[in-house]
N, C-alpha and C. Protein backbone atom coordinates (compact mmCIF):
# COMPACT_ATOMS: atom_id res chain seq x y z
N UNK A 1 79.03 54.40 88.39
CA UNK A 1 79.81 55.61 88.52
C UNK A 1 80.72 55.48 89.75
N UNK A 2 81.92 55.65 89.44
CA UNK A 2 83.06 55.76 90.59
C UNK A 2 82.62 57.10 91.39
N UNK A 3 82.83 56.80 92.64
CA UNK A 3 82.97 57.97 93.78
C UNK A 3 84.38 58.45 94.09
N UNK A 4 84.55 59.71 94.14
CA UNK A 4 85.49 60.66 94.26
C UNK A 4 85.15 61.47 95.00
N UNK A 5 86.61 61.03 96.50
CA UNK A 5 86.71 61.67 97.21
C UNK A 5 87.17 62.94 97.27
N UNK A 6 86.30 63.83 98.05
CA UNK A 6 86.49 66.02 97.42
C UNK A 6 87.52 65.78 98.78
N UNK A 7 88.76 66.42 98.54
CA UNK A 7 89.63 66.95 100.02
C UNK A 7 89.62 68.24 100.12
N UNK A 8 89.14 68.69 101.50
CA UNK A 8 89.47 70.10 101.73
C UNK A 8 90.98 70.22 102.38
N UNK A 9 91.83 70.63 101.63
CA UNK A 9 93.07 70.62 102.40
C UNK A 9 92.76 72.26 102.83
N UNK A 10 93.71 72.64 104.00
CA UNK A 10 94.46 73.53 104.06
C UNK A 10 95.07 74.52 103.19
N UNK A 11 95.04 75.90 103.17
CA UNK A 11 96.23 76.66 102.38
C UNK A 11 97.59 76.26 102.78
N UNK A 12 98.58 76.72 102.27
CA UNK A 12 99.60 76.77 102.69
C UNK A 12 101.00 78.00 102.70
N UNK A 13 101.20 79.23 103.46
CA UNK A 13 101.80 80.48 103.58
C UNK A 13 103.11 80.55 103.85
N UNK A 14 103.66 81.31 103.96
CA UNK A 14 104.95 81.73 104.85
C UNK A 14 105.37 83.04 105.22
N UNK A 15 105.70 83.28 106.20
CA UNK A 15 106.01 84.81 106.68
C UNK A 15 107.51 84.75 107.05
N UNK A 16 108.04 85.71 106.68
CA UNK A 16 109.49 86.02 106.98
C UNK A 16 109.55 87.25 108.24
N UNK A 17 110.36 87.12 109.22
CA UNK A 17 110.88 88.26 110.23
C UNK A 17 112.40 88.36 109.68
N UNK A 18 112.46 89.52 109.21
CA UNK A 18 113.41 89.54 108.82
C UNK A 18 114.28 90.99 109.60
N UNK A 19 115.02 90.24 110.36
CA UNK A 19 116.01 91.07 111.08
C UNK A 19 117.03 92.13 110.51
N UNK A 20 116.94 93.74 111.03
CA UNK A 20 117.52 94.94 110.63
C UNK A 20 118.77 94.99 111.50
N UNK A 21 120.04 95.98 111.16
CA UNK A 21 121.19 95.60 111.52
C UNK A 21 120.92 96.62 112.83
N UNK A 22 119.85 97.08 112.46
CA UNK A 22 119.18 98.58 114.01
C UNK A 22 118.65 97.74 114.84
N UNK A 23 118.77 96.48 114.79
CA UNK A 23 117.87 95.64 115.68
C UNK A 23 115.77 95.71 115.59
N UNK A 24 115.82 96.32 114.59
CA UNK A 24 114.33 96.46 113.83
C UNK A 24 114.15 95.32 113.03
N UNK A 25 112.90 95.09 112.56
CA UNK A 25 112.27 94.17 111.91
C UNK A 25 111.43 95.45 111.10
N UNK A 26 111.58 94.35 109.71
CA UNK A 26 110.64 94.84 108.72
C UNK A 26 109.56 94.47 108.40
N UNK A 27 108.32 95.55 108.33
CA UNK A 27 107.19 95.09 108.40
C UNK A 27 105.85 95.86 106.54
N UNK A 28 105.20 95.08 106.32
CA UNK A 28 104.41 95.73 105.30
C UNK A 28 103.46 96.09 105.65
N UNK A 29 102.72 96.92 105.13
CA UNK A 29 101.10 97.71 105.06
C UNK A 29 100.43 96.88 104.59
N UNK A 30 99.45 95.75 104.64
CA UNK A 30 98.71 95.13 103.84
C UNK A 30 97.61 95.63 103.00
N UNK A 31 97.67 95.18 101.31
CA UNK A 31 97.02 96.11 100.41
C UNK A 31 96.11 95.16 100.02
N UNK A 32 95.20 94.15 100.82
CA UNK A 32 94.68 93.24 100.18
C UNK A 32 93.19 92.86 101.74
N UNK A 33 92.33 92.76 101.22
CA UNK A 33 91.84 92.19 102.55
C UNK A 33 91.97 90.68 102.80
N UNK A 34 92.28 89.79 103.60
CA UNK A 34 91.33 90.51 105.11
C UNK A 34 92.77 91.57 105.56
N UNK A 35 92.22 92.40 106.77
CA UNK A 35 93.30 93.03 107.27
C UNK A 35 94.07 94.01 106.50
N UNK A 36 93.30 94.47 105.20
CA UNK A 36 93.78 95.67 104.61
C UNK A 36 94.04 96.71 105.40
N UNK A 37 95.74 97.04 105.43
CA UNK A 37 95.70 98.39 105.71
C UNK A 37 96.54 98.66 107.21
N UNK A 38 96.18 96.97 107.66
CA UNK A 38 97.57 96.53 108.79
C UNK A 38 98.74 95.97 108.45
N UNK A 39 99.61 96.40 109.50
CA UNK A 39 101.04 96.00 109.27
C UNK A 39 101.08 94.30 109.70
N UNK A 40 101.99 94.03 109.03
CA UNK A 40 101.94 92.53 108.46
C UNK A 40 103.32 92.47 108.28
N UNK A 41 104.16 91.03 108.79
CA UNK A 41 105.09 90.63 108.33
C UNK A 41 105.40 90.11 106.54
N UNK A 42 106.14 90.40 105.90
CA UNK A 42 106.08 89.98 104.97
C UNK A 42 105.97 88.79 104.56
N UNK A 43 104.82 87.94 103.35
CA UNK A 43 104.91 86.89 103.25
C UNK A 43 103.76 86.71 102.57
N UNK A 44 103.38 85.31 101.69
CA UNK A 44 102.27 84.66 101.22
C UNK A 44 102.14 83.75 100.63
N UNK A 45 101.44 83.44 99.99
CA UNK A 45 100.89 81.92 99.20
C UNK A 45 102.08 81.48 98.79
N UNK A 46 102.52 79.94 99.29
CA UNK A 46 103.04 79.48 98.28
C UNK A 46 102.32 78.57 97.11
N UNK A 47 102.97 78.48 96.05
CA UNK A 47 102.87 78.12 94.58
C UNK A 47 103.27 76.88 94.52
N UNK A 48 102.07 76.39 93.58
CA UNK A 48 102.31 75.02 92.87
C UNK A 48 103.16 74.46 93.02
N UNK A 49 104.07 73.29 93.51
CA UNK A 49 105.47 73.06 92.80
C UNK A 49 106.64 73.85 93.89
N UNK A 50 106.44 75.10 94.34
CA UNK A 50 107.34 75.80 95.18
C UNK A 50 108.23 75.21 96.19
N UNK A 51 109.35 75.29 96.69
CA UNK A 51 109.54 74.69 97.67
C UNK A 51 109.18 75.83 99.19
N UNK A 52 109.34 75.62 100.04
CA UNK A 52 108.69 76.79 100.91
C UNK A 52 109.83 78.09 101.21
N UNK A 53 111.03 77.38 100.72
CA UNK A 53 112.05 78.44 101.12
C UNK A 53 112.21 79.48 100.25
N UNK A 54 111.74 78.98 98.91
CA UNK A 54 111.65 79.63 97.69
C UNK A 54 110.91 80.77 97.70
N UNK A 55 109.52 79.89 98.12
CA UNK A 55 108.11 81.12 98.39
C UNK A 55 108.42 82.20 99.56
N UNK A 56 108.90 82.28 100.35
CA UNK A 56 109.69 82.63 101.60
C UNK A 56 110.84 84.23 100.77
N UNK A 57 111.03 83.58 100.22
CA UNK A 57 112.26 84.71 99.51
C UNK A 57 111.68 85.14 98.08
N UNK A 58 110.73 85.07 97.33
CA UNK A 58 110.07 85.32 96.41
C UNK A 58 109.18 86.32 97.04
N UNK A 59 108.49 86.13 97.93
CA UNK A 59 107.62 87.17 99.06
C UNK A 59 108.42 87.97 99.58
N UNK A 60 109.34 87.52 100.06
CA UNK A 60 110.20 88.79 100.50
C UNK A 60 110.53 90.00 99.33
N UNK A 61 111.01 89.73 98.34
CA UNK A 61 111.39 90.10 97.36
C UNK A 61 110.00 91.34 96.39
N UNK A 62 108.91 89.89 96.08
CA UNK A 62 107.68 91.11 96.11
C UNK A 62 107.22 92.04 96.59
N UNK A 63 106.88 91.90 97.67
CA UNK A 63 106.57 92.72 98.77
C UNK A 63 107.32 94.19 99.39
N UNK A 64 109.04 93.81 99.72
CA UNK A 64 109.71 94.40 99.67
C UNK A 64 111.15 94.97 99.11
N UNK A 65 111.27 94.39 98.25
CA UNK A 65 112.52 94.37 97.24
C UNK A 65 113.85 94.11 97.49
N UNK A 66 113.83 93.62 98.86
CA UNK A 66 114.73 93.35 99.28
C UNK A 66 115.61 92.33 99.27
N UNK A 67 116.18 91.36 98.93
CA UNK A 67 117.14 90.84 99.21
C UNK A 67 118.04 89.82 100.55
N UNK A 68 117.13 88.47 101.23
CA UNK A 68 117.25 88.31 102.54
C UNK A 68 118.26 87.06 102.50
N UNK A 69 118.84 86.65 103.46
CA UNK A 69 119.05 85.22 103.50
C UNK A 69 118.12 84.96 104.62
N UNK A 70 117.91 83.68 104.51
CA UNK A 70 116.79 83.07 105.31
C UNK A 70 117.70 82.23 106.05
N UNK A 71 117.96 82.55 107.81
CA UNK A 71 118.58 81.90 109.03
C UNK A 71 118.04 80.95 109.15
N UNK A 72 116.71 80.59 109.57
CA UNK A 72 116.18 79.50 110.23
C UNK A 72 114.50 79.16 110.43
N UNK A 73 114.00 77.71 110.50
CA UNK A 73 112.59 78.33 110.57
C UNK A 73 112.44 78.95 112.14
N UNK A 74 111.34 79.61 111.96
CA UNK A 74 110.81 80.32 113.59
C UNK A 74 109.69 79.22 114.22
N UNK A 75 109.17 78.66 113.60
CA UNK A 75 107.50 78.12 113.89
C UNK A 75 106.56 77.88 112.69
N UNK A 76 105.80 76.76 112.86
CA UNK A 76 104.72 76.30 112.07
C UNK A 76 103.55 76.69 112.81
N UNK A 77 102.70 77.83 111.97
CA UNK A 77 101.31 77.85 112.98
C UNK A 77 100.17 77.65 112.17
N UNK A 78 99.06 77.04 112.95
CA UNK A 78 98.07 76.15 111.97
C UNK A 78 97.16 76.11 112.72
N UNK A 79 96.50 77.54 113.16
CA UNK A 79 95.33 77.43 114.15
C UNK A 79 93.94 77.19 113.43
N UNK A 80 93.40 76.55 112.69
CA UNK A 80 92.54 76.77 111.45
C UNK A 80 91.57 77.94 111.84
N UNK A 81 91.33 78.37 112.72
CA UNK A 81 90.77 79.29 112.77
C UNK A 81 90.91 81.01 112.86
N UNK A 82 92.42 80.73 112.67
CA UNK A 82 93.03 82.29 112.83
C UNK A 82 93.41 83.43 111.36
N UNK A 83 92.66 82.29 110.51
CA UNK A 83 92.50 83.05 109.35
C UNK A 83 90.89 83.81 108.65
N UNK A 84 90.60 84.34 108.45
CA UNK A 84 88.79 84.48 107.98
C UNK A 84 88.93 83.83 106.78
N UNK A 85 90.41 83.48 105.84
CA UNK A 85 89.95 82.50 104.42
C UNK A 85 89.47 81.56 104.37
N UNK A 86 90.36 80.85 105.65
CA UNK A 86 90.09 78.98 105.84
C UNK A 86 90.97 79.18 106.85
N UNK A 87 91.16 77.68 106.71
CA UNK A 87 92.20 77.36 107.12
C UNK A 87 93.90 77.48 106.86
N UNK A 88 94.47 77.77 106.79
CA UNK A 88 95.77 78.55 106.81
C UNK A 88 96.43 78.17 107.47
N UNK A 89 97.73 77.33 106.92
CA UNK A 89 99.07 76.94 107.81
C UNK A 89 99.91 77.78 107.15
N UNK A 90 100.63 78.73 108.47
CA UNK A 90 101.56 79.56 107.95
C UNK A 90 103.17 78.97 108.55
N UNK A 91 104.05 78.73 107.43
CA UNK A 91 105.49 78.92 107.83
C UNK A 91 106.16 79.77 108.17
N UNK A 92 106.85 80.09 109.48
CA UNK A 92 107.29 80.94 109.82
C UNK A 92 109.19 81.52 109.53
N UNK A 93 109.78 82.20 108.74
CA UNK A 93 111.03 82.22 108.90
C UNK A 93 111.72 82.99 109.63
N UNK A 94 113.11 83.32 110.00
CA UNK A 94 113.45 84.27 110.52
C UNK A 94 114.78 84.39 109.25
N UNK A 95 115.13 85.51 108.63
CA UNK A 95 115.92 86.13 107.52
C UNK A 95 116.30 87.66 108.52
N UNK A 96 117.71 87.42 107.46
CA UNK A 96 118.56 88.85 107.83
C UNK A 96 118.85 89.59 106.43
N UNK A 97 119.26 90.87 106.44
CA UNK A 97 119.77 91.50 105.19
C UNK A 97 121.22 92.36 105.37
């Protein structure tokens, strides 16, 4: 019998800051635990196949119906421990509307 190696990878996320012309940022209520019920930048799982900019503006879009262009990345953060799922690398963007 062949042995097969199990990988625990990482998730992989993205959050958008997406800059208001009031100089505000838009933020969501999270309807999901962990952290149900706090405000949260918009953003989440990316998908199979996704590219990250995609998932980035697909989340935006779910979440808040809005409509962003995406400026630039902000930061890659990958503290494995700053999630209660796992491990969690989140992409960070910064978008305007």
């Amino acid at each position: 019998m062949k042995v097969v190696k199990i990988y625990k990878n990482p998730l992989l996320t993205v959050d958008v800051v997406i800059l208001c012309p009031d100089d505000t940022i838009v933020l969501i209520k999270r309807k999901k635990d962990p952290y149900m019920g706090f405000w949260a930048l918009p953003g989440g799982f990316v998908e199979y196949g996704e590219r990250v900019e995609e998932a980035a503006l697909r989340e935006v879009r779910e979440e808040t119906g809005l409509k962003v262009e995406l400026d630039h990345l902000l930061g890659v953060y990958s503290d494995p421990n700053r999630d209660p799922r796992g491990h969690v690398v989140s992409i960070c963007f910064i978008a305007h509307w």
